[in-house]
N, C-alpha and C. Protein backbone atom coordinates (compact mmCIF):
# COMPACT_ATOMS: atom_id res chain seq x y z
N UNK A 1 -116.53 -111.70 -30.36
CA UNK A 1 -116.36 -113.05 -30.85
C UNK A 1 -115.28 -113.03 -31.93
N UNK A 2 -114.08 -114.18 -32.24
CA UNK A 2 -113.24 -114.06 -32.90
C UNK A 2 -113.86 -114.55 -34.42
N UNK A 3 -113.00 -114.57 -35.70
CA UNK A 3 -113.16 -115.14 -36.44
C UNK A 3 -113.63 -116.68 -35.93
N UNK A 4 -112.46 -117.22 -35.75
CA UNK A 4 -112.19 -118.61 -35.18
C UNK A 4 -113.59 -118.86 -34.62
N UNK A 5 -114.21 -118.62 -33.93
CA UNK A 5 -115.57 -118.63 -32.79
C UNK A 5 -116.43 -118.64 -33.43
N UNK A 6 -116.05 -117.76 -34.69
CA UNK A 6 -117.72 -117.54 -35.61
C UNK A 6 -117.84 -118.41 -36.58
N UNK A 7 -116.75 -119.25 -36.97
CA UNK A 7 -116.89 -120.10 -37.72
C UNK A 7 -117.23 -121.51 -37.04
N UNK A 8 -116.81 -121.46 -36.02
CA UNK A 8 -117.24 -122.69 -35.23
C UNK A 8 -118.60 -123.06 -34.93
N UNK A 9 -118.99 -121.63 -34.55
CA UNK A 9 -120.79 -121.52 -34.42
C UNK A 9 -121.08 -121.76 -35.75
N UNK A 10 -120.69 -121.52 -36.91
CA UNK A 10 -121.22 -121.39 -38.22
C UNK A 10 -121.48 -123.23 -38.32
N UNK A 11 -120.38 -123.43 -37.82
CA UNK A 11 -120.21 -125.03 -38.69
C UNK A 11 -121.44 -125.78 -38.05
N UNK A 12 -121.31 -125.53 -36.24
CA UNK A 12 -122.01 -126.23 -35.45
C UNK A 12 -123.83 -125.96 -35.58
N UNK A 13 -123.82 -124.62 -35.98
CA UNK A 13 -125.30 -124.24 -36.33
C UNK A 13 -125.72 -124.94 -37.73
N UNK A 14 -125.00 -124.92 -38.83
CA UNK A 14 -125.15 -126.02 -39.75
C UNK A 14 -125.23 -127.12 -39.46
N UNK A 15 -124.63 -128.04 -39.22
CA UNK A 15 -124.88 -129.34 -38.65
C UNK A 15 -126.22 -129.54 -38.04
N UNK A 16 -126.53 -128.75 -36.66
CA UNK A 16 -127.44 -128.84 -36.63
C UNK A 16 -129.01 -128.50 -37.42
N UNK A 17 -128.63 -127.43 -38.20
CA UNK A 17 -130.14 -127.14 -38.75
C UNK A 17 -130.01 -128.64 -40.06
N UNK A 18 -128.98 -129.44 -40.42
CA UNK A 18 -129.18 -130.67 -41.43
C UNK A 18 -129.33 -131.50 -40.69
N UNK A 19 -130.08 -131.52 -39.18
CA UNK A 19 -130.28 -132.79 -39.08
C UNK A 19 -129.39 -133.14 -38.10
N UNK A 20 -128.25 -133.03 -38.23
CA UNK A 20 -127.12 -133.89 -37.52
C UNK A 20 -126.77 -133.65 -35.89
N UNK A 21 -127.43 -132.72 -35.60
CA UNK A 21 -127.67 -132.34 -34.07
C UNK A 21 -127.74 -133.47 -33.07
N UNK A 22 -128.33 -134.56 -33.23
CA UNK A 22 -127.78 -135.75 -32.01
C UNK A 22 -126.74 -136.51 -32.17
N UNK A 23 -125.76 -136.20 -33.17
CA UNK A 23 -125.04 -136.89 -33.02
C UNK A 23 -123.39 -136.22 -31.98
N UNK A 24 -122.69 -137.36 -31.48
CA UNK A 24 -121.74 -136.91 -30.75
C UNK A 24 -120.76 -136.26 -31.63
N UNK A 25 -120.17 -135.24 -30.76
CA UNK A 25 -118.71 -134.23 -31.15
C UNK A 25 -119.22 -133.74 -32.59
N UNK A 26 -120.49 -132.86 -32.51
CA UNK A 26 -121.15 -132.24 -33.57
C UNK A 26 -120.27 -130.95 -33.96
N UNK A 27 -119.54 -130.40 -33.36
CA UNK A 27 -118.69 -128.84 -33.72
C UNK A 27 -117.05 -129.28 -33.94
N UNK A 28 -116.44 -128.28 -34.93
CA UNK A 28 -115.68 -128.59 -34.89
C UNK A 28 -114.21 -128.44 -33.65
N UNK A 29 -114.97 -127.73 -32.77
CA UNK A 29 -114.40 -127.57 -31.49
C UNK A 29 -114.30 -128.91 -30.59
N UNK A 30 -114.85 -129.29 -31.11
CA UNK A 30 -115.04 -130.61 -30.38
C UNK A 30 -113.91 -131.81 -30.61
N UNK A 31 -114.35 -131.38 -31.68
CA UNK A 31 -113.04 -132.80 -33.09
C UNK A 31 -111.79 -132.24 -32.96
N UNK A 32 -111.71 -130.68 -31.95
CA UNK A 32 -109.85 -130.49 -32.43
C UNK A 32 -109.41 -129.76 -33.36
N UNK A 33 -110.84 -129.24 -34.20
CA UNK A 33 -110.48 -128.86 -35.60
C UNK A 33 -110.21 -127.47 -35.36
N UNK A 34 -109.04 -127.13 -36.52
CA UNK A 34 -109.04 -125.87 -36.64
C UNK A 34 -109.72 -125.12 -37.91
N UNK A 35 -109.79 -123.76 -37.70
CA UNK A 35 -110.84 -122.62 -38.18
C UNK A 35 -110.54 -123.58 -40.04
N UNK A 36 -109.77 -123.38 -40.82
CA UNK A 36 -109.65 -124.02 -42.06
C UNK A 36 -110.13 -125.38 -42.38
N UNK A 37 -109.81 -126.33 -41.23
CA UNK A 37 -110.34 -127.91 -41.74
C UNK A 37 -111.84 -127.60 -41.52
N UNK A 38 -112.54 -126.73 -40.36
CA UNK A 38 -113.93 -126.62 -39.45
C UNK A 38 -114.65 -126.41 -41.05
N UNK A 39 -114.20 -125.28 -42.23
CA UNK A 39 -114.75 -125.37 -43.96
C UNK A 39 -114.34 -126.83 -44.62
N UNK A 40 -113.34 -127.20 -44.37
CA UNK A 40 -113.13 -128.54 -45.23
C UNK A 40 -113.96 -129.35 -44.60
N UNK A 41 -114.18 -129.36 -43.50
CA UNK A 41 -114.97 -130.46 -42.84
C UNK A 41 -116.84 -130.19 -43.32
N UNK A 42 -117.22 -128.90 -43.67
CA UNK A 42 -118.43 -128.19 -44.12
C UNK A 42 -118.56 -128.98 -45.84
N UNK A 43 -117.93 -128.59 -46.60
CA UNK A 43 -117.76 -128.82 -47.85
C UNK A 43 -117.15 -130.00 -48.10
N UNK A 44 -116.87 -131.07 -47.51
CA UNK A 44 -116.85 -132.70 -47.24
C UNK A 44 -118.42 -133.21 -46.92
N UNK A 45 -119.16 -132.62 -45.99
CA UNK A 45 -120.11 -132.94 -45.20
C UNK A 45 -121.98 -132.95 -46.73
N UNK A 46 -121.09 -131.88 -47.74
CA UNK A 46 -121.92 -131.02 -48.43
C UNK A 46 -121.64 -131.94 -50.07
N UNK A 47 -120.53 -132.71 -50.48
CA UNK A 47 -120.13 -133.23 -51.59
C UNK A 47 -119.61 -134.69 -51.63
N UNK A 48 -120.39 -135.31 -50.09
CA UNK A 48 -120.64 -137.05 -50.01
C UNK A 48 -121.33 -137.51 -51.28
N UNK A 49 -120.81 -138.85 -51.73
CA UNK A 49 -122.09 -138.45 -52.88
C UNK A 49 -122.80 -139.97 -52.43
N UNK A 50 -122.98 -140.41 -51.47
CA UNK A 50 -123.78 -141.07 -50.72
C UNK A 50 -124.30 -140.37 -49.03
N UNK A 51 -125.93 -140.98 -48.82
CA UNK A 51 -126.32 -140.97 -47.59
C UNK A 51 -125.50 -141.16 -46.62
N UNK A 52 -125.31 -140.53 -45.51
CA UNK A 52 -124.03 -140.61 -44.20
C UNK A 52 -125.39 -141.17 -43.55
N UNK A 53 -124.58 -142.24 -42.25
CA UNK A 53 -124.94 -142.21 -41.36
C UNK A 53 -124.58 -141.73 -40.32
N UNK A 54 -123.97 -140.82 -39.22
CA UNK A 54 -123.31 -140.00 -38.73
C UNK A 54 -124.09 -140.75 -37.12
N UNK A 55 -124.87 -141.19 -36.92
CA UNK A 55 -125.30 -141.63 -35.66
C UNK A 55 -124.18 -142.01 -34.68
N UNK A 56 -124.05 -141.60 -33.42
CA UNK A 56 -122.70 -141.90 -32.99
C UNK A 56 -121.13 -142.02 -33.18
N UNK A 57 -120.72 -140.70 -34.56
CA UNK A 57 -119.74 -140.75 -34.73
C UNK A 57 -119.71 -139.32 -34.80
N UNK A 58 -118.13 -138.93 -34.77
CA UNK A 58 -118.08 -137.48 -35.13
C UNK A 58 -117.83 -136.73 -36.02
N UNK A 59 -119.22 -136.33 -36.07
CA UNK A 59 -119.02 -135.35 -37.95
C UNK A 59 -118.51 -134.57 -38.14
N UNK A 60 -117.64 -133.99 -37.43
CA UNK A 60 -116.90 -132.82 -37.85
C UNK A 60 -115.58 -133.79 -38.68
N UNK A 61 -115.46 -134.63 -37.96
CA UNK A 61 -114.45 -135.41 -38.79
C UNK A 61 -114.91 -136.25 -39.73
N UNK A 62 -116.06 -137.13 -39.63
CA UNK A 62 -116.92 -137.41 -40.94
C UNK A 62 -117.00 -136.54 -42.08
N UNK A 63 -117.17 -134.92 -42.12
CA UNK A 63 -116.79 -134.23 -43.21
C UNK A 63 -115.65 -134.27 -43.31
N UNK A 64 -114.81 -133.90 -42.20
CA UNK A 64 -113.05 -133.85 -42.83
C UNK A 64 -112.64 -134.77 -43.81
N UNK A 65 -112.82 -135.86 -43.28
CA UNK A 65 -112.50 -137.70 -43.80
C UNK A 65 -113.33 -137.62 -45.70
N UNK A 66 -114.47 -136.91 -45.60
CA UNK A 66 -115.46 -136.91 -46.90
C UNK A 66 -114.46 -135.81 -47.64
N UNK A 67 -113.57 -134.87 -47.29
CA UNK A 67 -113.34 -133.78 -48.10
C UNK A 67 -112.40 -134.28 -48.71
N UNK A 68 -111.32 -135.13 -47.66
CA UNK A 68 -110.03 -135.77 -47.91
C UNK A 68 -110.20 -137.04 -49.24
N UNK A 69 -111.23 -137.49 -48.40
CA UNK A 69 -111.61 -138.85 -49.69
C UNK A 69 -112.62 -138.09 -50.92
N UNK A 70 -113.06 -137.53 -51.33
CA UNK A 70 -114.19 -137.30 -52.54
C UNK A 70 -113.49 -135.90 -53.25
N UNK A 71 -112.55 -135.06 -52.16
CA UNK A 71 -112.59 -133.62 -52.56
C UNK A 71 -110.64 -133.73 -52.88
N UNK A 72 -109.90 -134.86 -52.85
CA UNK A 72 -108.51 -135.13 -52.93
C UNK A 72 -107.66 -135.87 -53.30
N UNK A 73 -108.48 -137.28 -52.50
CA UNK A 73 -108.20 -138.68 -52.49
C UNK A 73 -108.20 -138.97 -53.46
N UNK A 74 -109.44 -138.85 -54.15
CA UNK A 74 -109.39 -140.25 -55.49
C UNK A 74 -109.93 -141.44 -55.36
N UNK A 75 -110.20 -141.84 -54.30
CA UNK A 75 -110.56 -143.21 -53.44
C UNK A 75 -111.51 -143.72 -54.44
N UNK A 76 -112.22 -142.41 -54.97
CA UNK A 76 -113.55 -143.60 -55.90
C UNK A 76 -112.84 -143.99 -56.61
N UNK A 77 -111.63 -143.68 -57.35
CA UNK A 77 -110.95 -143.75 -58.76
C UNK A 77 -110.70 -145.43 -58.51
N UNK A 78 -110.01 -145.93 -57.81
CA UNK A 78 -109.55 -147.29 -57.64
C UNK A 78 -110.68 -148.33 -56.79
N UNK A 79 -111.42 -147.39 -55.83
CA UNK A 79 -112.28 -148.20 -54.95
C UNK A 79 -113.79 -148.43 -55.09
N UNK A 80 -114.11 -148.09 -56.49
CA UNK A 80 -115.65 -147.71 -56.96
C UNK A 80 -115.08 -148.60 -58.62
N UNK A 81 -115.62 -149.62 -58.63
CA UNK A 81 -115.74 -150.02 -60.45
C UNK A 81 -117.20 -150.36 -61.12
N UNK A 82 -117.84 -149.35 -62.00
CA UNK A 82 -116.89 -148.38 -62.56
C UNK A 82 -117.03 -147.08 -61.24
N UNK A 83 -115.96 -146.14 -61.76
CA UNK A 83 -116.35 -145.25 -60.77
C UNK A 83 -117.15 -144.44 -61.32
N UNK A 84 -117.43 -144.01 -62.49
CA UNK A 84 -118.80 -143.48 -62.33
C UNK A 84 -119.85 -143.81 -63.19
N UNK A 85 -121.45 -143.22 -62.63
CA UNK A 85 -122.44 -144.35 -62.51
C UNK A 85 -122.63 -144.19 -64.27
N UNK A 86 -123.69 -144.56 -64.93
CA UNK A 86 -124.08 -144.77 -66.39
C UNK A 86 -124.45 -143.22 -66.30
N UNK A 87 -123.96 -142.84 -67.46
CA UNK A 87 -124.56 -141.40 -68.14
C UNK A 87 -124.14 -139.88 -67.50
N UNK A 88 -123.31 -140.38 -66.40
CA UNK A 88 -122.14 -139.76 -65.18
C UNK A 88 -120.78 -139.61 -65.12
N UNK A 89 -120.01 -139.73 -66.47
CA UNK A 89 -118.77 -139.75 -66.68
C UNK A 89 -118.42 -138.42 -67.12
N UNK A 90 -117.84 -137.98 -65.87
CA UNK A 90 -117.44 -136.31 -66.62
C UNK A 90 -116.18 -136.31 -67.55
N UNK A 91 -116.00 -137.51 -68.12
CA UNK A 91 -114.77 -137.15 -68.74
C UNK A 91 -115.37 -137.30 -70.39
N UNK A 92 -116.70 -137.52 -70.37
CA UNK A 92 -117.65 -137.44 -71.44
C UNK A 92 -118.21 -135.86 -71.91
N UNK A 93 -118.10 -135.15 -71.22
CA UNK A 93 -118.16 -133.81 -71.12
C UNK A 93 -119.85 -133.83 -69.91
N UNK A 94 -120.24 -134.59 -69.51
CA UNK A 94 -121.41 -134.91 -68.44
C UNK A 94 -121.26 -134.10 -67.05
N UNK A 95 -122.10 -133.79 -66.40
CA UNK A 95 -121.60 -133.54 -64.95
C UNK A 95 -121.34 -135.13 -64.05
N UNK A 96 -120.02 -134.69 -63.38
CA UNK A 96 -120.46 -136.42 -62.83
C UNK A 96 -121.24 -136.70 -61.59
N UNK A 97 -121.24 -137.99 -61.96
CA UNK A 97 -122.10 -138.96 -60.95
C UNK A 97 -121.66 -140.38 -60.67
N UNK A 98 -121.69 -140.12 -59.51
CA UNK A 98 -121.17 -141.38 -59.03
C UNK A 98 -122.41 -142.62 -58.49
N UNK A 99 -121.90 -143.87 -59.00
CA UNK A 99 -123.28 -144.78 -58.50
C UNK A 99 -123.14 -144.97 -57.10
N UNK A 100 -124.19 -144.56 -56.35
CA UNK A 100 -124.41 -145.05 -54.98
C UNK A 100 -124.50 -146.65 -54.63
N UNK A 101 -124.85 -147.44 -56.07
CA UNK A 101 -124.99 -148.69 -55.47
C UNK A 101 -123.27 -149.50 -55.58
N UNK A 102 -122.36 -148.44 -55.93
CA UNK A 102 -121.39 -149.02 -55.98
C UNK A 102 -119.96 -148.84 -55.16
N UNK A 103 -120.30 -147.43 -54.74
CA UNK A 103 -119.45 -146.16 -54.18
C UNK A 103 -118.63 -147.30 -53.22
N UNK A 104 -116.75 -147.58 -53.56
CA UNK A 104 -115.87 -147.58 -52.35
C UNK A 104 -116.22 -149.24 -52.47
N UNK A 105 -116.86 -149.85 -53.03
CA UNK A 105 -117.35 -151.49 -52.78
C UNK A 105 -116.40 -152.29 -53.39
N UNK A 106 -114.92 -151.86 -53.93
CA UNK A 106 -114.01 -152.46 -54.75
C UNK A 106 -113.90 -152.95 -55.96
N UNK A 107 -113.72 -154.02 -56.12
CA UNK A 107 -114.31 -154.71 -57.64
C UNK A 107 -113.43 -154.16 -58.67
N UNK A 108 -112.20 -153.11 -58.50
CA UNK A 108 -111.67 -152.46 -59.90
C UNK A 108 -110.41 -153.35 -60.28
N UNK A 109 -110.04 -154.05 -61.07
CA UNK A 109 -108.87 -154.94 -61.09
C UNK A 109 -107.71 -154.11 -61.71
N UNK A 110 -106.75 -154.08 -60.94
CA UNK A 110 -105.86 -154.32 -61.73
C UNK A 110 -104.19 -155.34 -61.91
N UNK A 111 -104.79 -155.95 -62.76
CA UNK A 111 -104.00 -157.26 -63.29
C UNK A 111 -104.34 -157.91 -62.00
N UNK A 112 -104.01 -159.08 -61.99
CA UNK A 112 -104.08 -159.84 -60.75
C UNK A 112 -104.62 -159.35 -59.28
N UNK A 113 -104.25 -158.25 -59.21
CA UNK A 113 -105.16 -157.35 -57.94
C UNK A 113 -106.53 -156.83 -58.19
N UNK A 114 -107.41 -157.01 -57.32
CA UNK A 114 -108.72 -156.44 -57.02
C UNK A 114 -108.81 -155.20 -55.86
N UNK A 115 -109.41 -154.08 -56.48
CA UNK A 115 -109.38 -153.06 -55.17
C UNK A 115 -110.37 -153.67 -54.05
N UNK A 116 -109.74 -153.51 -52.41
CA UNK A 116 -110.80 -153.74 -51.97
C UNK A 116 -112.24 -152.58 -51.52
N UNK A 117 -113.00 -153.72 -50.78
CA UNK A 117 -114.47 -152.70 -50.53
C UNK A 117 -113.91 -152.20 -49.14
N UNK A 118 -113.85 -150.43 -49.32
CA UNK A 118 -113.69 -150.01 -48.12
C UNK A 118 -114.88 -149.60 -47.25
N UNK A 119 -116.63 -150.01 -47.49
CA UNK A 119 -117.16 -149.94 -46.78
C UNK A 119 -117.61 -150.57 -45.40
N UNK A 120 -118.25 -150.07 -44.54
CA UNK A 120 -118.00 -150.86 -43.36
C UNK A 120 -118.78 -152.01 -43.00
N UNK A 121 -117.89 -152.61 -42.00
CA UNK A 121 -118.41 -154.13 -41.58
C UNK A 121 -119.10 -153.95 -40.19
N UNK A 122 -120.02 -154.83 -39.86
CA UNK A 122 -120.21 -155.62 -38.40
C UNK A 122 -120.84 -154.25 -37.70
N UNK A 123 -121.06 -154.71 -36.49
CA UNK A 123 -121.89 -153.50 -35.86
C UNK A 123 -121.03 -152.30 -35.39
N UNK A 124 -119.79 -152.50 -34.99
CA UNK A 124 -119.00 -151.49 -34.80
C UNK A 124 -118.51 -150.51 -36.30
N UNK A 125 -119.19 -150.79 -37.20
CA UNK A 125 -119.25 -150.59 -38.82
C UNK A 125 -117.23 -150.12 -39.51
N UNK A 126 -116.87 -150.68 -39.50
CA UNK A 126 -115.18 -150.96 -39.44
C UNK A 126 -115.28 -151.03 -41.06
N UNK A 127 -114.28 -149.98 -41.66
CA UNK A 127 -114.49 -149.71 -42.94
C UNK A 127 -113.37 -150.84 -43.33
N UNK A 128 -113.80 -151.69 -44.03
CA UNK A 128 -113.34 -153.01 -44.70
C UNK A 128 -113.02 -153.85 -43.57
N UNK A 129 -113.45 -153.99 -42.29
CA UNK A 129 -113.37 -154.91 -41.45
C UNK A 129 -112.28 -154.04 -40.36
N UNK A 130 -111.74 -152.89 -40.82
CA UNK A 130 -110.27 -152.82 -39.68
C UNK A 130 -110.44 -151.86 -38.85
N UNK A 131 -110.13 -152.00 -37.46
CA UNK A 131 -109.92 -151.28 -36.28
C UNK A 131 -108.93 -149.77 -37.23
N UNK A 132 -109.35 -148.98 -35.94
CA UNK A 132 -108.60 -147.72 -36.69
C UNK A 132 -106.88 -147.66 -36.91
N UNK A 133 -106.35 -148.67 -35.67
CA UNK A 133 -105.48 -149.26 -35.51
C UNK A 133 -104.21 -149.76 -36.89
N UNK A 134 -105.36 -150.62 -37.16
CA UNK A 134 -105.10 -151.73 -38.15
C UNK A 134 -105.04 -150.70 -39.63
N UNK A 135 -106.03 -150.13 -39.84
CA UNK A 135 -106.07 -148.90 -41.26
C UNK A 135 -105.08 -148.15 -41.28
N UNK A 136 -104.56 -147.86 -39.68
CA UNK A 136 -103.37 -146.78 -39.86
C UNK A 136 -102.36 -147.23 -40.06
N UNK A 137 -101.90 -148.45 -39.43
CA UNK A 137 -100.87 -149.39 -39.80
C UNK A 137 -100.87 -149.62 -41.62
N UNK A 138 -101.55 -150.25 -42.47
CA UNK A 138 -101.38 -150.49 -43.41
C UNK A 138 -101.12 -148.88 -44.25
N UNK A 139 -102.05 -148.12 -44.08
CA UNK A 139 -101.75 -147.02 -44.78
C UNK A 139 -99.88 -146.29 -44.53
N UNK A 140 -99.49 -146.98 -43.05
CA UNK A 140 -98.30 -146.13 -42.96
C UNK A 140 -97.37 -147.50 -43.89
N UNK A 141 -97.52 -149.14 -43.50
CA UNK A 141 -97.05 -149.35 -43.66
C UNK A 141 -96.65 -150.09 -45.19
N UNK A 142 -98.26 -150.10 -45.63
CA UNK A 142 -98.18 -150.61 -46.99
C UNK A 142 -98.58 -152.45 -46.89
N UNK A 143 -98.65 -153.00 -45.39
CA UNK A 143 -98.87 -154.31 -45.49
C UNK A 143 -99.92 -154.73 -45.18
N UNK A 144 -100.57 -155.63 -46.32
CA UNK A 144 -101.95 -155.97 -46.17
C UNK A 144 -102.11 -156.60 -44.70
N UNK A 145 -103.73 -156.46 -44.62
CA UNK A 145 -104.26 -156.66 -43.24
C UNK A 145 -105.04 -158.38 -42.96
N UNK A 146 -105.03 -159.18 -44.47
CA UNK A 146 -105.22 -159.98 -44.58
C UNK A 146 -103.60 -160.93 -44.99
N UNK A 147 -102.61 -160.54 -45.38
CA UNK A 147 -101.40 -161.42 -45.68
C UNK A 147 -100.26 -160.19 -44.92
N UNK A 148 -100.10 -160.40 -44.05
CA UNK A 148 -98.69 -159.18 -43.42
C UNK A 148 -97.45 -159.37 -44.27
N UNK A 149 -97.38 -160.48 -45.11
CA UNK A 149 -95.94 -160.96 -45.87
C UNK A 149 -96.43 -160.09 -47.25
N UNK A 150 -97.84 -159.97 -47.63
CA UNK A 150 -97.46 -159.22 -48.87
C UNK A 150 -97.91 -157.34 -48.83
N UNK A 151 -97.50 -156.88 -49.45
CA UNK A 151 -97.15 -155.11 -49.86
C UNK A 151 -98.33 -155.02 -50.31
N UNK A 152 -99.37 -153.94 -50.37
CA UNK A 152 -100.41 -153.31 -50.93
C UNK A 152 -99.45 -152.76 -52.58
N UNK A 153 -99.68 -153.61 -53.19
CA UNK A 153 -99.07 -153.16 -54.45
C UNK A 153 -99.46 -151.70 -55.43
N UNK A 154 -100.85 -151.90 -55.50
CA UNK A 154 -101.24 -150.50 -56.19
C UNK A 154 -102.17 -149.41 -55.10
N UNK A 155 -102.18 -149.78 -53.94
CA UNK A 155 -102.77 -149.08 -53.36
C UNK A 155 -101.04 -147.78 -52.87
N UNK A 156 -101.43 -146.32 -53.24
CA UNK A 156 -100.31 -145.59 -53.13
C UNK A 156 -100.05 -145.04 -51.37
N UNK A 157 -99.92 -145.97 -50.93
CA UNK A 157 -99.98 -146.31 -49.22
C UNK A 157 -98.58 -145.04 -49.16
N UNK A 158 -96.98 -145.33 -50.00
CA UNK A 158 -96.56 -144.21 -49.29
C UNK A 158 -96.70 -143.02 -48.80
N UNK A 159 -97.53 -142.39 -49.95
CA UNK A 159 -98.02 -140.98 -49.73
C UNK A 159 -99.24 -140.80 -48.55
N UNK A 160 -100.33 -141.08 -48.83
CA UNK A 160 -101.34 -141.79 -47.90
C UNK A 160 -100.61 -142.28 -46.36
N UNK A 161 -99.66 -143.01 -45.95
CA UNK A 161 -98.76 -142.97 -44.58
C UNK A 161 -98.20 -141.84 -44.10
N UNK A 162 -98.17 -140.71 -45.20
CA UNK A 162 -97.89 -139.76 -44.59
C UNK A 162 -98.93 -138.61 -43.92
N UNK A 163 -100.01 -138.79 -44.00
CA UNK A 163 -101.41 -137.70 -43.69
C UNK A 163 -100.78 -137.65 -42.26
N UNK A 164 -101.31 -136.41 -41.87
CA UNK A 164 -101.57 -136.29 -40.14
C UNK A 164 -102.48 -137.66 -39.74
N UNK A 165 -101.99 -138.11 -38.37
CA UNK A 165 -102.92 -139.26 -37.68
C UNK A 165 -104.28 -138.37 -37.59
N UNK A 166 -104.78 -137.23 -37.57
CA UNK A 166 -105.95 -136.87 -37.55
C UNK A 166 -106.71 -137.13 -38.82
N UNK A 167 -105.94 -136.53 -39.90
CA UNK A 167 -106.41 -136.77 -41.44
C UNK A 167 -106.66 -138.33 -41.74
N UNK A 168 -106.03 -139.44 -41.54
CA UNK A 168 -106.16 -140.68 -41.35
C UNK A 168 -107.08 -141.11 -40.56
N UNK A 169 -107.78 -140.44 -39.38
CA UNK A 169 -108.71 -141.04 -38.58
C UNK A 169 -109.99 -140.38 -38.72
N UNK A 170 -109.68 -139.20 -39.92
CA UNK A 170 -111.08 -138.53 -40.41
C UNK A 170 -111.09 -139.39 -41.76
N UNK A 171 -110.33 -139.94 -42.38
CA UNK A 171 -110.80 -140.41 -43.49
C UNK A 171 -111.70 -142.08 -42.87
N UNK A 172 -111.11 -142.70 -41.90
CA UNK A 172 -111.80 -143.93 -41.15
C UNK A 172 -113.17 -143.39 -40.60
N UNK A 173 -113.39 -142.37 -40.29
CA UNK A 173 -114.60 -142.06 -39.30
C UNK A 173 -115.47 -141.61 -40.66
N UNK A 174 -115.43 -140.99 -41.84
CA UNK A 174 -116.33 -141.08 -42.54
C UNK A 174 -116.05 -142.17 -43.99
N UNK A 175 -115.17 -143.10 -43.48
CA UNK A 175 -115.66 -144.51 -44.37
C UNK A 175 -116.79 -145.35 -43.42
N UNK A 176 -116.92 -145.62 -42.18
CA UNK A 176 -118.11 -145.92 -41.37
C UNK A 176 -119.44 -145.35 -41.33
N UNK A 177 -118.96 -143.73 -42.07
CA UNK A 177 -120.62 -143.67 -42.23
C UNK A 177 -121.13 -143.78 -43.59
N UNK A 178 -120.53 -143.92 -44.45
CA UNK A 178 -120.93 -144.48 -45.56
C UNK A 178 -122.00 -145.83 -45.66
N UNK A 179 -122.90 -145.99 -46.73
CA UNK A 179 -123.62 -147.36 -46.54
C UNK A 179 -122.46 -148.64 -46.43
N UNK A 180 -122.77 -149.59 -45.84
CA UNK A 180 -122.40 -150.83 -45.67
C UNK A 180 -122.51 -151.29 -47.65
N UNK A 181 -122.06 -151.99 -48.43
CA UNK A 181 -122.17 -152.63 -49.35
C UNK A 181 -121.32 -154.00 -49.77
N UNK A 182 -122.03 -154.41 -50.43
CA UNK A 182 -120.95 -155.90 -50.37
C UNK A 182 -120.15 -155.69 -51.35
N UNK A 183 -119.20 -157.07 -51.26
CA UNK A 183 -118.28 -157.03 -52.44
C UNK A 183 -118.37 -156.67 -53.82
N UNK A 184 -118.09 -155.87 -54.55
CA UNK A 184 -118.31 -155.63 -56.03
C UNK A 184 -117.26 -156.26 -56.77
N UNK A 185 -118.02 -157.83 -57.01
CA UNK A 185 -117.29 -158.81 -58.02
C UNK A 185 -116.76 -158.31 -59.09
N UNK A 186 -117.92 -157.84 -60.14
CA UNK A 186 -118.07 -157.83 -61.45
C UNK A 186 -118.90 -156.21 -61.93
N UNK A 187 -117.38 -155.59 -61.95
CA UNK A 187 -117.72 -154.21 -62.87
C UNK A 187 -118.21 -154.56 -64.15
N UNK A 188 -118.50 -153.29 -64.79
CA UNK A 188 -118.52 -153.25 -65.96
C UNK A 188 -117.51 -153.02 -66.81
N UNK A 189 -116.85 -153.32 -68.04
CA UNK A 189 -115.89 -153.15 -68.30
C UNK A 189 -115.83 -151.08 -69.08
């Protein structure tokens, strides 16, 4: 058995002993992944800091998408207000914590802009309403999905347009399994 092989069994035997065994394209052989993302996709899967729902989606890329967003991204930084929960601010010298009742739900202003909630919508659970389509478009192109005439101003879409289309469709596949939450009007200041 190769390296490569044994980590694949590693990932896929994990998955399954947490549970995640019925869900589709459970290994990272499955998702395409190679031997390095098959750990990023492990240690994404391991530092969600919300409940996944993984039912019918594929977790090997659900961790990838979790490593990219929680372990890189930043996503809570702009898409979580506040982003972290009461008594959870590691910049307090605290370990952090992030509020689950808020995680990715938007609400962070800045000046005239509101981040939006990238959790998912409707039964096909579409992280802020958009086809994978539509997410990849704005991330490459920077134009909102609600006004095509205006620019995602503080969202840093150039860099972000550049991910691999895989890295982009693992960060969509585990914004869907995240909880559903509504709009977050009114942070705290």
């Amino acid at each position: 058995m190769t390296v490569r092989h044994a980590r694949y069994l590693a990932l896929g035997s994990a998955l399954v002993l947490m549970g995640l065994g019925g869900c589709t394209k459970s290994t990272p052989q499955a998702a395409g992944l190679e031997p390095g993302e098959a750990e990023r996709s492990t240690i994404g899967l391991r530092i969600a800091p919300v409940p996944l729902d993984t039912k019918g989606l594929d977790v090997a890329l659900v961790g990838s998408g979790s490593y990219l967003v929680n372990a890189g991204g930043g996503c809570n930084d702009c898409h979580t207000a506040p982003n972290w929960a009461e008594g959870g601010d590691p910049y307090t010298g605290v370990a952090p914590k992030i509020d689950p009742t808020k995680y990715l739900s938007g609400g962070r202003q800045f000046g005239p802009i509101t981040s939006r909630n990238l959790t998912p919508r409707g039964p096909d659970r579409l992280p802020a309403g958009l086809t994978f389509a539509e997410f990849k478009w704005m991330l490459q192109t920077g134009e909102d999905s609600k006004d095509a005439k205006r620019l995602l101003q503080v969202m840093p879409w150039p860099i972000y347009g550049k991910l691999r289309e895989q890295d982009m469709r693992a960060i969509w596949e585990y914004l869907r399994a995240i909880p559903p939450l509504p709009d977050n009007p009114s942070p705290r200041p």
